[in-house]
Protein backbone atom coordinates (compact mmCIF):
# COMPACT_ATOMS: atom_id res chain seq x y z
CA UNK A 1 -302.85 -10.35 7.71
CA UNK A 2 -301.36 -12.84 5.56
CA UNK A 3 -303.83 -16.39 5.77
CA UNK A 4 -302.29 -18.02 2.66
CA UNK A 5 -299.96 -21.01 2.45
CA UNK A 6 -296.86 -21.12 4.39
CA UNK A 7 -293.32 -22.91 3.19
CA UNK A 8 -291.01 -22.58 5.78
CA UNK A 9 -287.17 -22.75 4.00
CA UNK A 10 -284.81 -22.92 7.22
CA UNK A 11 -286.34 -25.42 9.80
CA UNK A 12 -283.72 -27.71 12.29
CA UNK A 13 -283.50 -30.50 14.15
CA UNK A 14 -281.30 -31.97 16.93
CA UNK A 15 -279.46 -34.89 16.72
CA UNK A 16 -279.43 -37.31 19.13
CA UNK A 17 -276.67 -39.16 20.77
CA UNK A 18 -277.11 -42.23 18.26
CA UNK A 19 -276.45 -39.48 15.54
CA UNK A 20 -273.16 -40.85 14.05
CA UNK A 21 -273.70 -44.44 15.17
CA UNK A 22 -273.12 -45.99 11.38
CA UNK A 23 -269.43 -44.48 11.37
CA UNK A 24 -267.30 -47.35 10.59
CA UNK A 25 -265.73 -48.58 13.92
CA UNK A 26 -262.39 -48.37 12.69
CA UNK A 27 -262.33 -44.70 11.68
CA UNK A 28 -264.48 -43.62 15.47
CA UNK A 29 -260.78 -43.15 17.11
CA UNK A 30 -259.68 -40.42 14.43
CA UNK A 31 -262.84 -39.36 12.83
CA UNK A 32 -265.81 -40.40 15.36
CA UNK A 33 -267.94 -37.78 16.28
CA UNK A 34 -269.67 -37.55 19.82
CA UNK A 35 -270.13 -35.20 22.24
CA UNK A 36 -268.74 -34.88 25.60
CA UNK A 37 -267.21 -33.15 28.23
CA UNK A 38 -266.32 -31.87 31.69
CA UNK A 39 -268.87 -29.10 32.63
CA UNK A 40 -271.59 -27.27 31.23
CA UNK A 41 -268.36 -24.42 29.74
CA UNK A 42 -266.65 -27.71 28.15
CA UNK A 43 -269.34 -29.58 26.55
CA UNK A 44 -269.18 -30.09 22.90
CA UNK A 45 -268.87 -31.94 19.81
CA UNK A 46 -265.31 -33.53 18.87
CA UNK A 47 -264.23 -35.25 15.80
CA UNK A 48 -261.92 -37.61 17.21
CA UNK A 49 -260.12 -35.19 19.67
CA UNK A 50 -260.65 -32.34 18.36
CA UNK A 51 -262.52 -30.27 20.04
CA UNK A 52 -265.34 -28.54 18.10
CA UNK A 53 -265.20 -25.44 19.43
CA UNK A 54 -267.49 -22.82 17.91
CA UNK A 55 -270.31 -25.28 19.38
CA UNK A 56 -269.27 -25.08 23.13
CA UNK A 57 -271.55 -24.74 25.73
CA UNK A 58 -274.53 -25.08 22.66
CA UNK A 59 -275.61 -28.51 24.31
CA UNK A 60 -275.54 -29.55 27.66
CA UNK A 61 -274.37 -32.01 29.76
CA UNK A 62 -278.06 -31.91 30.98
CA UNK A 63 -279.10 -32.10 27.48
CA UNK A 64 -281.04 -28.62 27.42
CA UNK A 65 -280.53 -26.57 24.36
CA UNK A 66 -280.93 -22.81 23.55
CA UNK A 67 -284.82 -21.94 23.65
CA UNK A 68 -286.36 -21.20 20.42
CA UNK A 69 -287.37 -17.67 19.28
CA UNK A 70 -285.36 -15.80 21.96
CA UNK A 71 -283.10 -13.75 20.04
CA UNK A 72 -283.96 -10.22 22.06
CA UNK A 73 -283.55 -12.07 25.18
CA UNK A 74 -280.56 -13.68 24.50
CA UNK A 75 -279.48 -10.29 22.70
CA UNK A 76 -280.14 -8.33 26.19
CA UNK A 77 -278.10 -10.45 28.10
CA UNK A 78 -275.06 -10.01 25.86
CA UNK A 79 -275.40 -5.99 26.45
CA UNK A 80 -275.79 -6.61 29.77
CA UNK A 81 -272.62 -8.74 30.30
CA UNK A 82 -274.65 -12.00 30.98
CA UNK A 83 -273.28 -15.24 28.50
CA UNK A 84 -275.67 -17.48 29.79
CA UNK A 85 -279.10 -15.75 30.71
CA UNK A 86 -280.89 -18.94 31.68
CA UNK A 87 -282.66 -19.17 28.72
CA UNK A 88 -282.93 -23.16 28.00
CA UNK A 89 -284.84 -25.95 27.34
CA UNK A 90 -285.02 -29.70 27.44
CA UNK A 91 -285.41 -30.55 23.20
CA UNK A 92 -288.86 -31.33 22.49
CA UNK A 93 -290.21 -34.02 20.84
CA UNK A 94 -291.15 -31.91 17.18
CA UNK A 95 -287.16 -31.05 17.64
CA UNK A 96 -286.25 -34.63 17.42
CA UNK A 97 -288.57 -36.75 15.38
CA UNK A 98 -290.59 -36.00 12.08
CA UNK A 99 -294.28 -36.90 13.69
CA UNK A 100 -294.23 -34.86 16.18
CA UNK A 101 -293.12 -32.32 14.19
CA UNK A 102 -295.85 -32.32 11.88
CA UNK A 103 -298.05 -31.68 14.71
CA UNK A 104 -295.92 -28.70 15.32
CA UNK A 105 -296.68 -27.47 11.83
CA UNK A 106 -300.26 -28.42 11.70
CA UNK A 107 -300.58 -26.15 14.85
CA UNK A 108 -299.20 -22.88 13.27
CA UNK A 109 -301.03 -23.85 9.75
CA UNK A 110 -297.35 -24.33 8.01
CA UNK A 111 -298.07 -26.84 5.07
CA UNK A 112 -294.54 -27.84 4.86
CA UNK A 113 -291.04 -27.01 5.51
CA UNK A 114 -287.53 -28.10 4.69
CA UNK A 115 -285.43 -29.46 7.38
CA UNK A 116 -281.85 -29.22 8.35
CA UNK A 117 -278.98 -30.84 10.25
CA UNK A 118 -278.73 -29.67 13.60
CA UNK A 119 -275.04 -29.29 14.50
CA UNK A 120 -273.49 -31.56 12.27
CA UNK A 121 -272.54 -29.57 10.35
CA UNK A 122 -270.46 -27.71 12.14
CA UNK A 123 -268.45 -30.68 12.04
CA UNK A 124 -267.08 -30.71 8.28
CA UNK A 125 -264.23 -27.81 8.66
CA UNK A 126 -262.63 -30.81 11.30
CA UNK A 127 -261.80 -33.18 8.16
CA UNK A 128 -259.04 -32.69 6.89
CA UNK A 129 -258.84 -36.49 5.22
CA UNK A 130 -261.26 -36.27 1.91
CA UNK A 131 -261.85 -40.19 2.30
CA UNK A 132 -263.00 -40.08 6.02
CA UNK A 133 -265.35 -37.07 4.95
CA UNK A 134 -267.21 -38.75 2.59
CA UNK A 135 -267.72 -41.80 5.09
CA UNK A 136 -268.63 -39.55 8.06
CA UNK A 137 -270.99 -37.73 5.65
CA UNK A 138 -272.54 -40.68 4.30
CA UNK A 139 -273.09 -42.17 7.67
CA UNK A 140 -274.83 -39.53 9.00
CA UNK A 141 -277.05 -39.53 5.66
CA UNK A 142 -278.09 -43.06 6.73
CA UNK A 143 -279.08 -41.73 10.03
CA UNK A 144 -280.80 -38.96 8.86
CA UNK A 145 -282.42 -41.42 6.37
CA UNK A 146 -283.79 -43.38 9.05
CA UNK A 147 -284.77 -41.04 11.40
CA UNK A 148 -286.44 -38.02 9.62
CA UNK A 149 -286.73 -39.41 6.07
CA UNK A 150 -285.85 -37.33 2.89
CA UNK A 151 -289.43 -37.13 2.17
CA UNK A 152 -291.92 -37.16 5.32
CA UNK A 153 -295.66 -37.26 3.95
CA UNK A 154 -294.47 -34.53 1.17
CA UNK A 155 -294.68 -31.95 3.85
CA UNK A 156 -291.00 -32.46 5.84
CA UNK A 157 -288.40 -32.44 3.09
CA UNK A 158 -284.83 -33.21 5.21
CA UNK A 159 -281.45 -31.84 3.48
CA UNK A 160 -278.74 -34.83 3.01
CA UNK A 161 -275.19 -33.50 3.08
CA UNK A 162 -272.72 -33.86 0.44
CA UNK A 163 -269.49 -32.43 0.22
CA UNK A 164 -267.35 -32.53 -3.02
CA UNK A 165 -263.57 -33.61 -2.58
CA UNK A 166 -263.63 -37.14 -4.39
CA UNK A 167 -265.83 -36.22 -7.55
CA UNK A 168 -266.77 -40.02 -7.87
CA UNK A 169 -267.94 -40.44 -4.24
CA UNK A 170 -269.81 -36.64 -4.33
CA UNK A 171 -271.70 -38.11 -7.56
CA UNK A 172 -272.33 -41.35 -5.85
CA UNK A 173 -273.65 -39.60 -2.77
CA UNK A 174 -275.95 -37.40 -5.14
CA UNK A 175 -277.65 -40.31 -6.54
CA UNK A 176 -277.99 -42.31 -3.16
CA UNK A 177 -279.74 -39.42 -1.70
CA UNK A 178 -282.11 -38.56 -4.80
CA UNK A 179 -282.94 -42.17 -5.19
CA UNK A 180 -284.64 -42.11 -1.37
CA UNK A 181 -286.36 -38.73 -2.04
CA UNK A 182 -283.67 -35.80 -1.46
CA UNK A 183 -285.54 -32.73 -3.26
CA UNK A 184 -282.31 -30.25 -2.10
CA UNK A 185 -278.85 -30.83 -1.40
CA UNK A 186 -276.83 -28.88 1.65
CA UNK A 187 -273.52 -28.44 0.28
CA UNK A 188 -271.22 -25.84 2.56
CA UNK A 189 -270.58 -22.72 1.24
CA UNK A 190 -267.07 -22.87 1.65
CA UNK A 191 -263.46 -24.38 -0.29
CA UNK A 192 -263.72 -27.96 -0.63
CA UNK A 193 -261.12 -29.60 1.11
CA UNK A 194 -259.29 -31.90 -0.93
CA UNK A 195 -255.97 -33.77 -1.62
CA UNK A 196 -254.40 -30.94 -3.30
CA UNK A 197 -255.64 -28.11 -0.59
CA UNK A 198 -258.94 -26.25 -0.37
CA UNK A 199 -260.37 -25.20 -3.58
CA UNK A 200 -263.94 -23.55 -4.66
CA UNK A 201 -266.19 -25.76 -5.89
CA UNK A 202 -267.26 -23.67 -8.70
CA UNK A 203 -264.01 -24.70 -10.23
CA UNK A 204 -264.02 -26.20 -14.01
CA UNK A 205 -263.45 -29.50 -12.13
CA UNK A 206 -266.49 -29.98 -10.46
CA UNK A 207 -268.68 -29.77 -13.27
CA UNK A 208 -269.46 -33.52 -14.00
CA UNK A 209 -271.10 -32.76 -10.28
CA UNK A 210 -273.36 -29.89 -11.35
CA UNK A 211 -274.12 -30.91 -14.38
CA UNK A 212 -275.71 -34.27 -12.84
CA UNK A 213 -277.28 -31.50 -10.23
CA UNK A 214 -279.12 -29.90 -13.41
CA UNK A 215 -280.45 -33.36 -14.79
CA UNK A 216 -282.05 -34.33 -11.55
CA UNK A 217 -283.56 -30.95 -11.17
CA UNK A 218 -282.03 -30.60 -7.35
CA UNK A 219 -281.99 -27.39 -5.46
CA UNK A 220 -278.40 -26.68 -3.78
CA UNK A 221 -278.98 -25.09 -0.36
CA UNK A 222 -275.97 -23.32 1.06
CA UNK A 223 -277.17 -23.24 4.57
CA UNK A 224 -274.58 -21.01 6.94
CA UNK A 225 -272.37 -22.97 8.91
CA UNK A 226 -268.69 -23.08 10.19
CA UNK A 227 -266.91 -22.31 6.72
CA UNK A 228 -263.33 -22.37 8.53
CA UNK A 229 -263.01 -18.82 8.43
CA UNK A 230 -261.62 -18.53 12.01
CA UNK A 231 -258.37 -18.87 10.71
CA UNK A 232 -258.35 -14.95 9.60
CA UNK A 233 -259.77 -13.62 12.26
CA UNK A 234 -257.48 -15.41 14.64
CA UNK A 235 -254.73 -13.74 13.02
CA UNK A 236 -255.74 -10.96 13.60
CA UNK A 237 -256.48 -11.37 17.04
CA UNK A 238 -253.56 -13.07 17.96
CA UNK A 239 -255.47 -16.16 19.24
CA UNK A 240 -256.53 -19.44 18.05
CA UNK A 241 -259.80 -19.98 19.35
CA UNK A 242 -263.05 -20.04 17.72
CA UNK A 243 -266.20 -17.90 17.88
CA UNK A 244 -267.85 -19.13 20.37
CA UNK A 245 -271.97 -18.80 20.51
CA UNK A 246 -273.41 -15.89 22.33
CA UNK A 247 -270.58 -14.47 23.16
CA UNK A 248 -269.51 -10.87 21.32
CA UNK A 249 -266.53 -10.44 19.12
CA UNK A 250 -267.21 -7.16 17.70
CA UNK A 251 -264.14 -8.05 15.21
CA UNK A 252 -265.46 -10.90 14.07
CA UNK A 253 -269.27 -9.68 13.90
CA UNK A 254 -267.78 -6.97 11.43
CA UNK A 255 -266.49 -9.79 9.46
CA UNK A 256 -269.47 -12.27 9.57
CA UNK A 257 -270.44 -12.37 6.35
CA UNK A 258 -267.31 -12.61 4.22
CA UNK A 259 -268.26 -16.42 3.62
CA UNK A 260 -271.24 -16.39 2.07
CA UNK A 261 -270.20 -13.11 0.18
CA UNK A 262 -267.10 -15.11 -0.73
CA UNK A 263 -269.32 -18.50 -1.71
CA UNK A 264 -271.63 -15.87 -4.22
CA UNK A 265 -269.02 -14.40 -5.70
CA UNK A 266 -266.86 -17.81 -6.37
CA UNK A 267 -270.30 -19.09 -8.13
CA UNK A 268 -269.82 -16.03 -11.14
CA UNK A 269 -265.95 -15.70 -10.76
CA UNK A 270 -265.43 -19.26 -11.47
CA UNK A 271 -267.72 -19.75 -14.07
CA UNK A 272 -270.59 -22.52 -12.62
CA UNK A 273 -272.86 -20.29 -12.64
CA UNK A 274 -272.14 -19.31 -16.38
CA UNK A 275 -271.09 -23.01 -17.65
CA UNK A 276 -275.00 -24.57 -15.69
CA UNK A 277 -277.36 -21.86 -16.08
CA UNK A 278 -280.06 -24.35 -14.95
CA UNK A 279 -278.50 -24.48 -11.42
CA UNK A 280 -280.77 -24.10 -8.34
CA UNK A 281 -279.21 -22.31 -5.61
CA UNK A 282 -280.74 -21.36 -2.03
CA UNK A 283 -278.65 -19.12 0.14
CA UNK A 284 -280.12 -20.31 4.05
CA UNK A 285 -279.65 -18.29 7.32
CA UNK A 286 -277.17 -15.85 6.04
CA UNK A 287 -279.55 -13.12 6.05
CA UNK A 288 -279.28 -10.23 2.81
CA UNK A 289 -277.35 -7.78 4.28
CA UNK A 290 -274.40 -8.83 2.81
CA UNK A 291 -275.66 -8.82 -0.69
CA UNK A 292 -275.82 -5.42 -1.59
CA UNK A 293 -272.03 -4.29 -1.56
CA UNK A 294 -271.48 -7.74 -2.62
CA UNK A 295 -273.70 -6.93 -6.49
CA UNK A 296 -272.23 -3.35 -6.00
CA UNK A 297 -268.54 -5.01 -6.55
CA UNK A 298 -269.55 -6.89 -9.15
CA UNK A 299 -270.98 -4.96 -10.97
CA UNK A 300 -267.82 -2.24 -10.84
CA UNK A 301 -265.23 -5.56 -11.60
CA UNK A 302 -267.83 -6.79 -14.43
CA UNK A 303 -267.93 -2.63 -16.02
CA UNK A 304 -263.72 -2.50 -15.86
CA UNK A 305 -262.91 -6.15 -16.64
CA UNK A 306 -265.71 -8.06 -18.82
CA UNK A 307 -263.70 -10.57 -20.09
CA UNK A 308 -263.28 -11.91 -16.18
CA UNK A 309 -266.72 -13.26 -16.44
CA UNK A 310 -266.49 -14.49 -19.71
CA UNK A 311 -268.35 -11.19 -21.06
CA UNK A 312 -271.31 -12.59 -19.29
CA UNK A 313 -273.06 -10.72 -16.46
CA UNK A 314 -272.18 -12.07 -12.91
CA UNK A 315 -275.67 -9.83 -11.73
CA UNK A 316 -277.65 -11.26 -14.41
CA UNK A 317 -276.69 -15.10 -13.23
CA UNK A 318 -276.90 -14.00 -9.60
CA UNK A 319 -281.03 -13.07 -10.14
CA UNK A 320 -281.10 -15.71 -12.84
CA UNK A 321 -279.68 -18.98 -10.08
CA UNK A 322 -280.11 -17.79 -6.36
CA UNK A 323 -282.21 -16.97 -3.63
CA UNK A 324 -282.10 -15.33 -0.71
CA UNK A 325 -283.77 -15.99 3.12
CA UNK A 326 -283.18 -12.49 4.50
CA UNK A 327 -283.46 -12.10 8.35
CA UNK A 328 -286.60 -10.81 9.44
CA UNK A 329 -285.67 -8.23 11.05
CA UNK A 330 -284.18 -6.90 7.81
CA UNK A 331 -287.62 -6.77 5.84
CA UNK A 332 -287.84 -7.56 2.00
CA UNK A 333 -287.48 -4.63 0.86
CA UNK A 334 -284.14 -3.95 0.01
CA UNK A 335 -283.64 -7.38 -1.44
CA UNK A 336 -286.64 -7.45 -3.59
CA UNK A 337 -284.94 -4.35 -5.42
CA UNK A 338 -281.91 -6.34 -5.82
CA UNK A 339 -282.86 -10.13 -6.81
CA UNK A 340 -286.90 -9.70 -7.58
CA UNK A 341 -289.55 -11.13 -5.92
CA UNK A 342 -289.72 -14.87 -6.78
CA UNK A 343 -285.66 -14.81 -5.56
CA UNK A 344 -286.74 -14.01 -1.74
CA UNK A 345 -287.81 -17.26 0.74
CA UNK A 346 -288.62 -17.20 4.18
CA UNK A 347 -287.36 -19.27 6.76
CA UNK A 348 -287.95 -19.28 10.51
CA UNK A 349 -285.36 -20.89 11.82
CA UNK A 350 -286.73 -23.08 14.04
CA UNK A 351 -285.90 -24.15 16.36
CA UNK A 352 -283.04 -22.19 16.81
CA UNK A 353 -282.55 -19.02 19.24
CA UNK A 354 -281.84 -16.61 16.82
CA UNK A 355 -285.02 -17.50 15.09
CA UNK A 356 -288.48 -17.16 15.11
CA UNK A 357 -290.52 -18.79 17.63
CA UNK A 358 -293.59 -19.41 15.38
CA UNK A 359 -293.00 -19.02 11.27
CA UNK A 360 -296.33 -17.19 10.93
CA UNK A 361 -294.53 -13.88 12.25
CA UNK A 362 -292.65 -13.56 9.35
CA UNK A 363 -295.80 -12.59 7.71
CA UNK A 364 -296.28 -9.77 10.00
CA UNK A 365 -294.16 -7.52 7.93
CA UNK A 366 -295.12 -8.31 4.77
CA UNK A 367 -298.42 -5.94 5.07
CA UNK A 368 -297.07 -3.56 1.95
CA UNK A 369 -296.87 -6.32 -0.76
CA UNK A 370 -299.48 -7.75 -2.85
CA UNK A 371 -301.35 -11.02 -1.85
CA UNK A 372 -299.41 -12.82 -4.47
CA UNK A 373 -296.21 -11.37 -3.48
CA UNK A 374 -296.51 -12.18 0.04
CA UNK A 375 -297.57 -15.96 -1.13
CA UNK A 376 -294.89 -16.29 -3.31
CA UNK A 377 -292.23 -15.31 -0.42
CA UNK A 378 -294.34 -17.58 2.20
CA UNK A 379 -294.07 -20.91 0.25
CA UNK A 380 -294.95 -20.22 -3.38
CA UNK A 381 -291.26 -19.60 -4.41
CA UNK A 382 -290.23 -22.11 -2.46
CA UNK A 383 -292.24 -25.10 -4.11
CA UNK A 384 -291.50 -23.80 -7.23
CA UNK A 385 -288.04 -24.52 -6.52
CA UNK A 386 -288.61 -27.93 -5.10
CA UNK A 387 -290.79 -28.95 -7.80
CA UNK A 388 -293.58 -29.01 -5.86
């Protein structure tokens, strides 16, 4: 059994209902974000009016959340035609606030973890105004700021947001956030929206950003989220709603990871990746399944067409810049082949359903690797990349 340090690189929290208090009152009617609702089926986020709903039924009324750690169950229930299996909980106070939570850690012998928004961030695909963004997003920094800290005791490192539409306000954002302790950055892995239309942020344009990323030595953590990919699978399903949580789409489950696959390959096929070599890049609750076919493709486009990379190897940057938090139950295997050892983190999820419901099991599988290798997945890579 594996008694070394533990890192944890996908840890949550909940917001609470003062969340988005320090959005300006004169943008709440358009771009306010609260929840509400009717009924336990109707209760969700909205940005303005709009209803967020890939989030529905997530929270409460009652303010009970998904349990943590009870993917099987939850998983069961599905197969057995049952959406809503029971199978919630109040939040408790480790979910909420940073001192409790390092009593949380110091109970499962975690030394430290990094921390992200809870459903926030769900939120961003709802703005389509690029000035309104960065003031939403920079409001909820402040609260995040306040209530969790960038930099709690150097054990609970929180994740600021920053998304990249105005390049002055993105680099302004950067710099706020480092100033009060932000080791990583969450930055969506999807198009940034913008005045001109969605574009990838990988783009020739955005460089003055990642270039300022590279001086301050930040890690960019591309955490999944709602990357307003509905869109597709709504046409072909003839609908307009969202994927809604625990609820199977076996369309859209076939299609889950075309974001993040889409968000890897942008970072080579657009050149950042090439143009910062120095660039930090952590790809959070996406799992590695995905990865494979997605090196397998590049490699093929790379052998037929070298001069679409710039004759420089998209693979090569990919083991060079990123790391992966696979699922656990996909093992390391597979993606040790494919990125090396010191490219693979592990993350627990918590609290979160679909994730562990104490890190240290993560460790359980890691029986066939070397005592270094299983450090180096269980923190060591981790703090390397944090500077720690």
């Amino acid at each position: 059994m594996y008694n070394g340090p533990i890192f944890d690189c996908d840890t949550h929290f909940y917001e609470t209902p003062d969340a988005f208090r320090y959005i300006p009152e004169g943008m709440k009617a358009d771009w306010g974000v609260e929840y509400r609702g009717t009924s336990d089926e109707d209760f969700t986020l909205y940005v303005g009016n709009r209803k967020v709903e890939h989030l529905t039924g997530y929270y409460r009324p009652d303010g009970t959340v998904p349990a943590p750690g009870k993917l099987h169950e939850w998983l069961r229930a599905m197969k057995e035609g049952r959406h809503d299996p029971g199978l919630r909980t109040l939040p408790t106070a480790d979910m909420t606030g940073p001192a409790q939570r390092l009593v949380k850690l110091d109970e499962w012998n975690v030394e430290g973890c990094i921390s992200y928004t809870g459903n926030f961030i769900a939120t961003l695909a709802y703005f389509s105004d690029p000035v309104a963004l960065h003031e939403v997003i920079h409001a909820y920094n402040r609260w995040v700021l306040d209530e969790w800290g960038f930099n709690y005791k150097d054990r609970i490192f929180t994740v600021p947001v920053i998304s990249l539409p105005i390049l002055d306000k993105a680099l302004e954002e950067l710099e706020w956030c480092v100033e009060r302790g932000a080791k990583s950055i969450l930055v969506r892995p999807a198009p940034v929206p913008g005045f001109r239309g969605p574009r990838s942020f990988a783009l020739p344009e955005f460089d003055p950003f990642w270039k300022r990323v590279t001086e301050l030595d930040i890690l960019v953590s591309q955490h999944s989220s709602d990357s307003g990919y509905a869109r597709f699978d709504s046409e072909w399903e003839g609908s307009d709603g969202e994927m809604l949580p625990f609820q199977t789409n076996a369309f859209r489950m076939v299609n889950e990871w075309r974001p993040v696959q889409d968000t890897v390959s942008s970072w080579v096929c657009h050149g950042a990746l090439f143009r910062h070599p120095d660039l930090k890049i952590a790809v959070i609750e996406s799992g590695a399944s995905w990865l494979k076919p997605l090196m397998e493709m590049l490699a093929d486009t790379y052998k037929k067409a070298p001069e679409g990379f710039g004759m420089n190897d998209p693979l090569e940057a990919i083991r060079r810049s990123i790391s992966v938090s696979p699922f656990y139950e996909e093992g390391v295997t597979d993606l040790i082949d494919l990125i090396g050892v010191d490219r693979v983190l592990f993350g627990s999820d918590y609290p979160h359903p679909e994730g562990l419901a104490e890190p240290t099991h993560f460790a359980d599988m890691l029986g066939h690797l070397s005592e270094e290798d299983q450090a180096k997945i269980m923190g060591g890579n981790l703090a390397r990349l944090l500077n720690l």
